[in-house]
Protein backbone atom coordinates (compact mmCIF):
# COMPACT_ATOMS: atom_id res chain seq x y z
CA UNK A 1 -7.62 23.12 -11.66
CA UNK A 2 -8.16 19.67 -13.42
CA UNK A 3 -5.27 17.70 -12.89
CA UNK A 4 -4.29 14.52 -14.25
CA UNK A 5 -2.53 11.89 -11.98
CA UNK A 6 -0.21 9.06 -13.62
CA UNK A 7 -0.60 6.20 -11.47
CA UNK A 8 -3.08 7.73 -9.99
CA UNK A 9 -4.84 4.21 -8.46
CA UNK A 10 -1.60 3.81 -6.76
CA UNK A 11 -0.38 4.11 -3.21
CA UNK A 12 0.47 7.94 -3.15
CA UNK A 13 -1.67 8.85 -6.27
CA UNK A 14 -4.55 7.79 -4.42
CA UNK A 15 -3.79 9.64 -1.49
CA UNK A 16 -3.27 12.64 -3.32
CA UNK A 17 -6.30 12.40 -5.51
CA UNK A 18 -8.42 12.77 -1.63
CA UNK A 19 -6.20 15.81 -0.88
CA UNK A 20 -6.62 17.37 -4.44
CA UNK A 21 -10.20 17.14 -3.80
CA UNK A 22 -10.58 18.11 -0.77
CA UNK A 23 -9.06 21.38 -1.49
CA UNK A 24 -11.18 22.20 -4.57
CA UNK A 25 -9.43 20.55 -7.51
CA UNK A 26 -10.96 17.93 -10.17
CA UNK A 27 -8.84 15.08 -11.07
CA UNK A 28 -8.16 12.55 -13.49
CA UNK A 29 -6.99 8.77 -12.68
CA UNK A 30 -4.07 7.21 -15.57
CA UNK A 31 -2.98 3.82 -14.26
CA UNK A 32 -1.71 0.64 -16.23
CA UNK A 33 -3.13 -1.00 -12.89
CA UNK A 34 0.57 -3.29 -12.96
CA UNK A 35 0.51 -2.72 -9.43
CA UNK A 36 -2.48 -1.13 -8.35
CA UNK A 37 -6.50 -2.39 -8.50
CA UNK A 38 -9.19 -0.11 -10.61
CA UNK A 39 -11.74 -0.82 -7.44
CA UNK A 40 -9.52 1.93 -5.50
CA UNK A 41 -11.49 4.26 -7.95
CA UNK A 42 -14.50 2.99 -6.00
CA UNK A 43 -13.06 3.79 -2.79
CA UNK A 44 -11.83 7.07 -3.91
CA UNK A 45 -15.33 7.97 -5.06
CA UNK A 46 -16.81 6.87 -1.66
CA UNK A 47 -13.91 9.00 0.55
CA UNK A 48 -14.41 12.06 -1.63
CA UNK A 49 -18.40 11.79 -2.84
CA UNK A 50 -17.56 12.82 -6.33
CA UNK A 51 -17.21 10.88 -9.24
CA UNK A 52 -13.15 10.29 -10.76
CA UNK A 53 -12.51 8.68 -14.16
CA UNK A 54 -10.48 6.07 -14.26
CA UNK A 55 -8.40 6.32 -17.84
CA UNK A 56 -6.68 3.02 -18.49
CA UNK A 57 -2.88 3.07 -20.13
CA UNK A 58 0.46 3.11 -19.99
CA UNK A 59 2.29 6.49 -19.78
CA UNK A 60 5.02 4.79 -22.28
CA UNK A 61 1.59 4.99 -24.90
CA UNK A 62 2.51 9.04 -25.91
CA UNK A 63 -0.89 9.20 -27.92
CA UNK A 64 -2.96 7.62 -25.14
CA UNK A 65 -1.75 10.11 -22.49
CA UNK A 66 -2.77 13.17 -25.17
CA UNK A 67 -6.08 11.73 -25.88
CA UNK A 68 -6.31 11.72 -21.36
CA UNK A 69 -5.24 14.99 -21.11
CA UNK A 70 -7.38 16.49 -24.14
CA UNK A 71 -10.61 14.36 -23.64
CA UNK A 72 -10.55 15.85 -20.01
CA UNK A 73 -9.41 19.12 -20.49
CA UNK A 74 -6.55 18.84 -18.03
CA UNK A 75 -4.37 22.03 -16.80
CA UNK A 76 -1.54 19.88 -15.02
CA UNK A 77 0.13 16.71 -14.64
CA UNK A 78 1.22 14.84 -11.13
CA UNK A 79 3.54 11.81 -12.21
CA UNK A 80 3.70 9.24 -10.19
CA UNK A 81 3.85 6.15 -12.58
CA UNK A 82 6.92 4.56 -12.40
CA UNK A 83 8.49 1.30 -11.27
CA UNK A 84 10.03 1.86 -7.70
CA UNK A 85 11.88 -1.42 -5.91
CA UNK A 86 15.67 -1.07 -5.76
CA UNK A 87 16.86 -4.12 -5.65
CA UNK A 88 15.09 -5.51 -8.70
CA UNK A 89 16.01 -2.31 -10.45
CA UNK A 90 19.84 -4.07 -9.63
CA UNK A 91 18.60 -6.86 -11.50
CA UNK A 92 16.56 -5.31 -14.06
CA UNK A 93 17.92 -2.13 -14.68
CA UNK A 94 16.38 -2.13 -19.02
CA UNK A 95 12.88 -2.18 -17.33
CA UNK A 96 13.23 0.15 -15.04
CA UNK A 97 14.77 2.70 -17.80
CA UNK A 98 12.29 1.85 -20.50
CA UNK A 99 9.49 2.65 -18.15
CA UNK A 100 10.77 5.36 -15.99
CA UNK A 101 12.69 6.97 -18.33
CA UNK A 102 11.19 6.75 -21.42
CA UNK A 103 7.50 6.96 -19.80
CA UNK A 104 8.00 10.17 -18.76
CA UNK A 105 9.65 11.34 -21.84
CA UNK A 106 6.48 10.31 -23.81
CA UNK A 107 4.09 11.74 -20.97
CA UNK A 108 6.05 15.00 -21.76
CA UNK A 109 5.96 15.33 -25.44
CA UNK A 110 2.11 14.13 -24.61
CA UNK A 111 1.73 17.42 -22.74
CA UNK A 112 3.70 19.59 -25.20
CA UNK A 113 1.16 18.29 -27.69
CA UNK A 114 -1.56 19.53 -25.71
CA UNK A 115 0.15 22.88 -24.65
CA UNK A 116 -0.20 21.48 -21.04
CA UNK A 117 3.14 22.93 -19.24
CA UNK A 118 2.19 22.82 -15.12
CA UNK A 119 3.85 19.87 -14.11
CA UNK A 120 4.45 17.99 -9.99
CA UNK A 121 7.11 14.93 -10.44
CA UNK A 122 7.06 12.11 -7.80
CA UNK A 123 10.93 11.72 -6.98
CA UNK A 124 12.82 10.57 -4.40
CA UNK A 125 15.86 10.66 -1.34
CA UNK A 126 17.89 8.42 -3.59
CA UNK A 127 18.34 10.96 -5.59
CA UNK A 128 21.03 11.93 -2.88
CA UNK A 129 22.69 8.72 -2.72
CA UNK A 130 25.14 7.93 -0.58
CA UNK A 131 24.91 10.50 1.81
CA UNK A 132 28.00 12.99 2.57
CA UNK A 133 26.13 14.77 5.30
CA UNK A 134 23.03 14.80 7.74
CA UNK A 135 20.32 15.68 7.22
CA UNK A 136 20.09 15.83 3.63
CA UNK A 137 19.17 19.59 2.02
CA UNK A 138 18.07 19.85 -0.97
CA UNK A 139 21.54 21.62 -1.86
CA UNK A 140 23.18 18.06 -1.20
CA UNK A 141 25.38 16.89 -4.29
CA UNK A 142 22.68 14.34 -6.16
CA UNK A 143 24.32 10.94 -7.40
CA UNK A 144 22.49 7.71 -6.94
CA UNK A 145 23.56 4.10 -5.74
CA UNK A 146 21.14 2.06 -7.77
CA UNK A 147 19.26 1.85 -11.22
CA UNK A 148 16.12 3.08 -9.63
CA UNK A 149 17.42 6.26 -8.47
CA UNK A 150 19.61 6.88 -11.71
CA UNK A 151 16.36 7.26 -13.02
CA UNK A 152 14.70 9.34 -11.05
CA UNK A 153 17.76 11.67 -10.93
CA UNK A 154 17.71 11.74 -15.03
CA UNK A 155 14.53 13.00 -15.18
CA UNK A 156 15.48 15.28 -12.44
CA UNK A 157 17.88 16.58 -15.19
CA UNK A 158 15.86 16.60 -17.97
CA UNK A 159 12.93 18.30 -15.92
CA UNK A 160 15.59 21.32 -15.41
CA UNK A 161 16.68 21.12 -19.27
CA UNK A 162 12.88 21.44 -20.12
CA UNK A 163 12.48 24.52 -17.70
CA UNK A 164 15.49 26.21 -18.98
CA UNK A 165 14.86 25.94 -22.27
CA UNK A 166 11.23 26.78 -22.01
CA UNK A 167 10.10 29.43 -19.23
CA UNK A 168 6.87 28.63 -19.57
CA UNK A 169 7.17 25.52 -17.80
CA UNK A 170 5.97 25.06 -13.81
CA UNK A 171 7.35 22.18 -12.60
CA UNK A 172 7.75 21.07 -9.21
CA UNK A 173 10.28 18.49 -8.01
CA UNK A 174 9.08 16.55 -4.61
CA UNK A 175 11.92 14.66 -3.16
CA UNK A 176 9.78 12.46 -0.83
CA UNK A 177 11.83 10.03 1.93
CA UNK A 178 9.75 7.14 2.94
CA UNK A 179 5.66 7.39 2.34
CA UNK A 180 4.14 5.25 5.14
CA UNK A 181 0.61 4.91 6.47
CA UNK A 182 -2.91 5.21 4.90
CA UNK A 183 -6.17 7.00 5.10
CA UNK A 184 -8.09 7.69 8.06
CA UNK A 185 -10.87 5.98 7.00
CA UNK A 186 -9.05 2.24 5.89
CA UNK A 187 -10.20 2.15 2.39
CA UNK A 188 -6.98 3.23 0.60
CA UNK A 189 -3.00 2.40 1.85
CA UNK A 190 -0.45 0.55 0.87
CA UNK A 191 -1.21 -2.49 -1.01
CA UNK A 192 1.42 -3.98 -3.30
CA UNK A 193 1.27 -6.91 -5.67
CA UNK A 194 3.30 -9.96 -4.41
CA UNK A 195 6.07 -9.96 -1.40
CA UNK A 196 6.63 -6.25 -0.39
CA UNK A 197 8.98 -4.26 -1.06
CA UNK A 198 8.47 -1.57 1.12
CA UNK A 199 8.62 -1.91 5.19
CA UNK A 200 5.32 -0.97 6.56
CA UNK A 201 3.26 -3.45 4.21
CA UNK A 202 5.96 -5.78 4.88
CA UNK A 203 5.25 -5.70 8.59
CA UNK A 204 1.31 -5.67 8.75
CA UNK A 205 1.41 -8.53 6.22
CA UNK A 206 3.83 -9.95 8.87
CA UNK A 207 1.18 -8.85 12.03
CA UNK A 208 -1.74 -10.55 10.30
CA UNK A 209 0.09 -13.83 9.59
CA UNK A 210 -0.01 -13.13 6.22
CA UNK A 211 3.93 -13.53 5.35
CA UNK A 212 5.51 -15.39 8.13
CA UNK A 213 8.42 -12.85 9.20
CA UNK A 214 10.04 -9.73 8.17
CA UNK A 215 13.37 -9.84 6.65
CA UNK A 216 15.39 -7.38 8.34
CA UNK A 217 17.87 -6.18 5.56
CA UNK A 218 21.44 -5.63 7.46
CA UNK A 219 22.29 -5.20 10.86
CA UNK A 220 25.89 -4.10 10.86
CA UNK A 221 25.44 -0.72 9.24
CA UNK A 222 26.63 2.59 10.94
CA UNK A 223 24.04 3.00 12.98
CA UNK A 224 22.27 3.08 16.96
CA UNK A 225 21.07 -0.50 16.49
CA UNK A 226 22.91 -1.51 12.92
CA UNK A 227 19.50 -1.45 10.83
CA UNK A 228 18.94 1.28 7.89
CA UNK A 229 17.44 4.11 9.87
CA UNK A 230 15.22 6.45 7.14
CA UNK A 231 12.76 9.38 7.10
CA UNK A 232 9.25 8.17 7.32
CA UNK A 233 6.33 10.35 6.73
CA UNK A 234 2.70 9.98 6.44
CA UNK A 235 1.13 9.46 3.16
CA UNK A 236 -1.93 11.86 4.31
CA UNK A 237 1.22 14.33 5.10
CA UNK A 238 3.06 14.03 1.70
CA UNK A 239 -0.30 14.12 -0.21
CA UNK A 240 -0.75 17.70 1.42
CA UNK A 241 2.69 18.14 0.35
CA UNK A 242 1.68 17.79 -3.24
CA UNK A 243 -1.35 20.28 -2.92
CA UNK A 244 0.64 22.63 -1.94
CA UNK A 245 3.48 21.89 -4.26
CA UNK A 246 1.11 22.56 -7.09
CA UNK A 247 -0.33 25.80 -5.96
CA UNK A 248 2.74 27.22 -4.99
CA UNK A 249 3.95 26.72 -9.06
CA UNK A 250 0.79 27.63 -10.85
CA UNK A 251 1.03 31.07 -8.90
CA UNK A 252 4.43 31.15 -9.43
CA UNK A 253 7.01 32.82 -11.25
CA UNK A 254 10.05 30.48 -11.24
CA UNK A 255 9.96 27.44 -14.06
CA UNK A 256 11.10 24.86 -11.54
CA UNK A 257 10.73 24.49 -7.79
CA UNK A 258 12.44 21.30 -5.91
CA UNK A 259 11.34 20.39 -2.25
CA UNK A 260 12.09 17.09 -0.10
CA UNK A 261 8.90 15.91 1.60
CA UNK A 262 10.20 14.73 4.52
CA UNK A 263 9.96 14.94 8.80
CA UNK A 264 13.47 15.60 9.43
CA UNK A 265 13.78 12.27 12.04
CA UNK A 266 15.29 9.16 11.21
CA UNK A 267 13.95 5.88 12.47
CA UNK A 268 15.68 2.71 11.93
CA UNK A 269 14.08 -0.71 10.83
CA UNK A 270 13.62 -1.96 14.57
CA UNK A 271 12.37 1.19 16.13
CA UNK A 272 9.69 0.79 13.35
CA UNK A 273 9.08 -3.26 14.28
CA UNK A 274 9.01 -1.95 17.94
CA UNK A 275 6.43 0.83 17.46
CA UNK A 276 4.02 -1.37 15.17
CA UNK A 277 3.99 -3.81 17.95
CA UNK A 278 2.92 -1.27 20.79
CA UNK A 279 0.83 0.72 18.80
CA UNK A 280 -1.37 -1.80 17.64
CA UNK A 281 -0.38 -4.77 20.30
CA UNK A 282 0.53 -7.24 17.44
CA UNK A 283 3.57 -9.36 17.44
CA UNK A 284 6.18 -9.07 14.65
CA UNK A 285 8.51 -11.85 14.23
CA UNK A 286 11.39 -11.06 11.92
CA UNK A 287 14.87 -11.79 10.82
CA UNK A 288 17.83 -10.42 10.11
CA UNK A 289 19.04 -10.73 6.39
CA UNK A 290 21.68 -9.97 4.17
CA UNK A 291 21.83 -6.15 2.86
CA UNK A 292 19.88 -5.23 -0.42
CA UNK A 293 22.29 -4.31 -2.93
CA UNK A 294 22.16 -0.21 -3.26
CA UNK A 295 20.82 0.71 0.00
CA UNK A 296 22.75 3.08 1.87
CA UNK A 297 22.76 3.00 6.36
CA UNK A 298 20.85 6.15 7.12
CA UNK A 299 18.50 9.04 4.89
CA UNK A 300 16.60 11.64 6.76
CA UNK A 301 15.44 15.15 5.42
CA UNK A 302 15.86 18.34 6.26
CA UNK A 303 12.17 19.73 5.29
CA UNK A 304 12.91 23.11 5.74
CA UNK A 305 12.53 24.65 2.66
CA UNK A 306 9.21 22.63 2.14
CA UNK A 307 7.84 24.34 5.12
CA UNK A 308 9.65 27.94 4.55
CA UNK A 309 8.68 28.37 0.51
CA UNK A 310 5.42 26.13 0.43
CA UNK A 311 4.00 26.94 4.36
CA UNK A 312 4.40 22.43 4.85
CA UNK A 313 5.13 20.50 7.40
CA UNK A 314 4.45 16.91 8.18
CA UNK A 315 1.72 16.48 11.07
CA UNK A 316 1.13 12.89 11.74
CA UNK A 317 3.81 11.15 13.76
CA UNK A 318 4.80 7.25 14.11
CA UNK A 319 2.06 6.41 16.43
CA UNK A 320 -0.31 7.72 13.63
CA UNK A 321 1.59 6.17 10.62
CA UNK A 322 1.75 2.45 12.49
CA UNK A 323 -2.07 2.98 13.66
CA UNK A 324 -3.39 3.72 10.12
CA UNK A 325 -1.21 0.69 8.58
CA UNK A 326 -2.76 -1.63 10.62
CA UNK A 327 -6.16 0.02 9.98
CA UNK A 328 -5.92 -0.31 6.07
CA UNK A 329 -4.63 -3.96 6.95
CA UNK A 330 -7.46 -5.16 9.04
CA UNK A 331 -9.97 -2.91 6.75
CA UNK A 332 -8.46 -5.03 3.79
CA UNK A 333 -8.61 -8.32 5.42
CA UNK A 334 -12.22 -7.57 6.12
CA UNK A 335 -13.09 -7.22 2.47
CA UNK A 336 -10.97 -9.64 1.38
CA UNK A 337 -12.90 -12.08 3.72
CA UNK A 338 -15.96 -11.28 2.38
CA UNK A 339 -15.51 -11.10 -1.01
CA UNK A 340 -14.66 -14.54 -0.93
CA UNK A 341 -17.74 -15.27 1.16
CA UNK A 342 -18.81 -13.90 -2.13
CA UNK A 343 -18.43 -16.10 -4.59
């Protein structure tokens, strides 16, 4: 199956694009590259040894998404192109609906064009919000505590409208908790544009003396130590996820399938801090700061139906996600260095 992969240069489309490959599938990069760098095609090319187009646009651009999907004869769509911090999704909630929402509104009626109806959406835990029970199922009453996860739940909705309406529709719904790690090989991981909004990058910036601490946000929630305590999982695992995700609905009967990616453990800020530091035998000075507006104290998974319905589980553990991180960030330093040996 060809596949087509909105953001695909990003952190988990370019994870998934190894795993699609590696199990036998052909896919197709779409990437406005607002937070991701077209040389990950490079590296992509170089972990897989086969050659993936790189289509540059903006999934809000209906027509340019048709002319991807026709050009390259795609058979499915895996949308992952979307803004994703929370807190400036408090403080810039238009953006966050013009591109989440409204991008994947035009990505659809780009597929409809094209008759293209087998479809794996990138969504998330906060989907949940705050949560009324532990772990979260995916039967858990959805409601959301910040503009980024309004949107992901309203596509959620309109995802089940589409299905409904239409039974020809596949569409698979990944709930994912909290992708951390990279590759095995250090050429693709998490590298975001600017300060960090996610924790892992935050703290191997921190580890390299790149950023000078790690703000700890809250330490008086509910919880063992009073930090946020979430549900990490390996990219590598949740890219697997998504293979399987999208064989399960192509053979499928059922118009829409919806699975949390997830280990079923929650770890909170500090046990992360502590494990980096023993894992890799780094330092990691931080502080504690005010809470984020919209977080909520603790989000784990169950992944049971995952593993049950689409035969996944999550293999890597914390030692693995922490070792990889600080791989990708040494790998990346590296480069860095030289390229400006470079010029």
């Amino acid at each position: 199956m060809k596949t087509l992969l909105t953001g695909g240069a990003g952190y988990i489309g370019s994870h998934v694009a190894v795993a699609l490959v590696a199990a036998g599938h052909e896919v197709v990069c779409f990437d406005n590259l607002s937070n991701s760098r077209s040389e990950v095609i490079e590296r992509l090319e170089t972990i897989t040894g086969r050659t993936i187009p790189l289509v540059v646009g903006d999934i809000r651009d209906r027509e340019a998404v048709r002319a991807a999907i026709a050009d390259h004869d795609v058979q499915a769509v895996i949308h992952f192109a979307g803004l994703k911090a929370v807190g400036e999704s408090v403080s810039e909630p238009i953006k966050y609906y013009d591109n989440n929402v409204r991008g994947t509104l035009a990505m659809i009626e780009a597929m409809i064009d094209c008759d293209v109806k087998t479809l794996v959406f990138s969504s998330s835990a906060t989907v949940y919000g705050q949560p009324q029970y532990l772990p979260l199922d995916e039967a858990h009453p959805t409601s959301a505590t910040n503009p980024y996860g309004r949107t992901k739940l309203m596509i959620e909705e309109m995802l089940a409208d589409i299905a409904a309406a239409d039974p020809a529709w596949r569409i698979a719904v990944l709930r994912y908790f909290n992708p951390v790690g990279a590759h095995d090989s250090g050429l693709i991981g998490e590298d975001p544009s600017g300060i960090p909004n996610n924790l892992m990058p935050f703290i191997s910036r921190v580890a390299a003396g790149r950023l000078p601490e790690l703000s700890v946000f809250g330490n008086d929630y509910d919880t063992p130590d009073g930090t946020g305590v979430r549900d990490y999982v390996h990219v590598v695992d949740l890219a697997e996820g998504h293979v399987a995700a999208l064989d399960a609905i192509a053979a499928g009967e059922a118009p829409l399938g919806i699975w949390n990616l997830g280990t079923g453990e929650g770890y909170s800020v500090l046990d992360m801090v502590a494990s980096f530091e023993r894992v890799n035998g780094v330092n990691v000075p931080y502080r504690i700061a005010p809470r984020r507006p919209g977080d909520v104290a603790s989000c784990y998974a169950s992944p049971d139906r995952a593993r049950d319905e689409l035969g996944w589980a999550a293999q890597r553990g914390l030692d693995a996600m922490c070792g990889s991180s600080w791989t990708f960030e040494r790998t990346l330093a590296m480069r860095n260095a030289k390229q400006g040996s470079d010029e």
